[in-house]
Protein backbone atom coordinates (compact mmCIF):
# COMPACT_ATOMS: atom_id res chain seq x y z
CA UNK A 1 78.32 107.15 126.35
CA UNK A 2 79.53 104.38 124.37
CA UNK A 3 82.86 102.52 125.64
CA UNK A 4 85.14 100.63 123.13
CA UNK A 5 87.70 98.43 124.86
CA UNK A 6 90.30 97.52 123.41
CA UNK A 7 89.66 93.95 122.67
CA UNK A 8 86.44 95.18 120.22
CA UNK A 9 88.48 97.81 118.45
CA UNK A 10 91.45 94.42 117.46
CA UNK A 11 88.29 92.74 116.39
CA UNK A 12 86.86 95.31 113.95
CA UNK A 13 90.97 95.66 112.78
CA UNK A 14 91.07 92.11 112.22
CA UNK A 15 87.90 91.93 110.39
CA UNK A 16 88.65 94.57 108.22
CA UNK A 17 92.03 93.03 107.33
CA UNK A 18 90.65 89.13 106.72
CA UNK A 19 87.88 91.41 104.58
CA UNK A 20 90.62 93.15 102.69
CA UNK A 21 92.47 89.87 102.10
CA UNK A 22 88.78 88.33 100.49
CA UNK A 23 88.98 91.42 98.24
CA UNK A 24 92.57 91.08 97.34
CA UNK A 25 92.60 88.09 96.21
CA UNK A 26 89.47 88.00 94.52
CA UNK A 27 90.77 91.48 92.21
CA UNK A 28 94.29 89.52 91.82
CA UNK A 29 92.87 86.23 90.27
CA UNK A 30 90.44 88.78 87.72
CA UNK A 31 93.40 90.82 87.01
CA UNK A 32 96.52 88.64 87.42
CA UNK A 33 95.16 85.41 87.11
CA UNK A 34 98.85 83.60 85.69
CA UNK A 35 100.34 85.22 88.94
CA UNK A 36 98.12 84.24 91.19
CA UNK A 37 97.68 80.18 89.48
CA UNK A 38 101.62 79.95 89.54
CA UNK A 39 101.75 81.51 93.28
CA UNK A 40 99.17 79.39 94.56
CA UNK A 41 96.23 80.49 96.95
CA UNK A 42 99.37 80.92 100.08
CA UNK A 43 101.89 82.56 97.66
CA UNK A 44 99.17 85.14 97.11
CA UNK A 45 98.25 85.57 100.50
CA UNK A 46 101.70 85.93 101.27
CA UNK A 47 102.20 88.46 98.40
CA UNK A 48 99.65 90.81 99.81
CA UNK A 49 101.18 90.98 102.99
CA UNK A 50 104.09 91.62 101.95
CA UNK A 51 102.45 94.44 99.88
CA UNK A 52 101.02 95.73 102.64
CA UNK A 53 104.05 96.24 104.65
CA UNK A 54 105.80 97.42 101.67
CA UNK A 55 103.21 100.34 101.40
CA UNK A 56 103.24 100.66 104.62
CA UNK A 57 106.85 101.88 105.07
CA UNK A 58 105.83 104.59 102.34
CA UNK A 59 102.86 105.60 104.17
CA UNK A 60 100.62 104.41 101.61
CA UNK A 61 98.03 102.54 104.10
CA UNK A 62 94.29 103.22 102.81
CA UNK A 63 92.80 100.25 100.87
CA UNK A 64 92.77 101.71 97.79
CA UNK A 65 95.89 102.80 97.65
CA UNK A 66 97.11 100.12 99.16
CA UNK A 67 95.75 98.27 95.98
CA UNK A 68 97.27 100.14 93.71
CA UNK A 69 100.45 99.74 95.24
CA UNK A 70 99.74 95.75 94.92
CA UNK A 71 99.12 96.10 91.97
CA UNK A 72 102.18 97.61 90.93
CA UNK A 73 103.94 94.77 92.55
CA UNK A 74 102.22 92.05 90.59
CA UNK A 75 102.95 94.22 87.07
CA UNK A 76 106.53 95.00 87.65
CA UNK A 77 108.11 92.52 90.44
CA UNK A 78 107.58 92.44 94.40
CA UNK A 79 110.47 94.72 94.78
CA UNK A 80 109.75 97.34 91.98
CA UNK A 81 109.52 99.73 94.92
CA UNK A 82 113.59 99.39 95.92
CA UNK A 83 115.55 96.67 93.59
CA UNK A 84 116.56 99.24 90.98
CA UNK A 85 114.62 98.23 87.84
CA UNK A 86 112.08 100.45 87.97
CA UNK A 87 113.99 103.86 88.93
CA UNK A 88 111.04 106.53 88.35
CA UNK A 89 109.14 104.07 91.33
CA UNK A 90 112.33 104.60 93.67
CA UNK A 91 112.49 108.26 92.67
CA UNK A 92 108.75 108.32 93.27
CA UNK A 93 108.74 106.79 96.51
CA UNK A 94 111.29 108.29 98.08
CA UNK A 95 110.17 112.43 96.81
CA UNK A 96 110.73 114.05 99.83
CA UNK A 97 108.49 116.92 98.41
CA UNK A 98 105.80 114.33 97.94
CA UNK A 99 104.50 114.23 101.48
CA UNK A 100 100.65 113.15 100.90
CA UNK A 101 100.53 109.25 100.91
CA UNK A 102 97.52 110.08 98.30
CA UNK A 103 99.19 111.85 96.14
CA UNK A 104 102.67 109.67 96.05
CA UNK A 105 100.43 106.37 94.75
CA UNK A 106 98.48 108.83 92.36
CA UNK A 107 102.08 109.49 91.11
CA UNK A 108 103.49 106.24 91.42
CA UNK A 109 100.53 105.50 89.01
CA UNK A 110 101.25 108.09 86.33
CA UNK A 111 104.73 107.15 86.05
CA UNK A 112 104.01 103.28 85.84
CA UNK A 113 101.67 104.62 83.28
CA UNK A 114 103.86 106.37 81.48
CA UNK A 115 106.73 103.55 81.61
CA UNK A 116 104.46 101.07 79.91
CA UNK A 117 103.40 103.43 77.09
CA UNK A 118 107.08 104.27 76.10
CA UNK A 119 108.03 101.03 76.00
CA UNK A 120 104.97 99.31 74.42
CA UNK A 121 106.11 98.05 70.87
CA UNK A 122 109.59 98.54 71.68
CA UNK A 123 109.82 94.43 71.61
CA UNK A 124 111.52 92.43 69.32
CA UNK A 125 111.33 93.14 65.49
CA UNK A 126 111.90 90.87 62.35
């Protein structure tokens, strides 16, 4: 029988988070790369964090969802989640009837989706 103690199972978990980190910020300077110049490489590190305990209080903790859910922080503001200017992400988020972490960023994507196509061309006109 194999034994894991403790102090092995915090090293795999930290691993997996510095790796996570590496993969973060490598997607956020291809896909955000104003963001991330302006933040600087600690302002992004510090971003993802915070996106990661942001997702975290909506249950939203695999990688790739947790992603997403960075993602929609660089796109609409590190609060989009709770500050009130994106209300179908609040309304989202906080679905009781949406009770899969899964499907709550799957629908957190569709509606971000959906925002940007009704309001793309809607800018200023001569």
């Amino acid at each position: 029988m194999i034994i894991i103690r403790k102090e092995q199972t915090e090293s795999f978990e930290a691993d997996a988070r510095d790796r996570f980190f590496v993969l973060m910020q490598d997607h956020l300077s291809r896909y955000f790369p104003t963001h991330c110049v302006a933040l600087g490489p600690a302002g992004v590190h510090r971003a993802i964090q915070a996106g990661i305990e942001r997702a975290r209080q909506y249950e939203i903790v695999s990688e790739c969802d947790v992603c997403k859910f960075i993602d929609l922080q660089f796109a609409f503001g590190q609060y989009f989640d709770s500050d009130g200017t994106c209300p179908w992400a609040t309304d989202v988020l906080n679905d009781p009837d949406i009770r899969n972490p899964k499907a709550r960023i799957d629908d957190l994507m569709d509606k971000a989706q959906a925002h940007l196509s009704s309001v793309q061309g809607k800018g200023l006109r001569r």
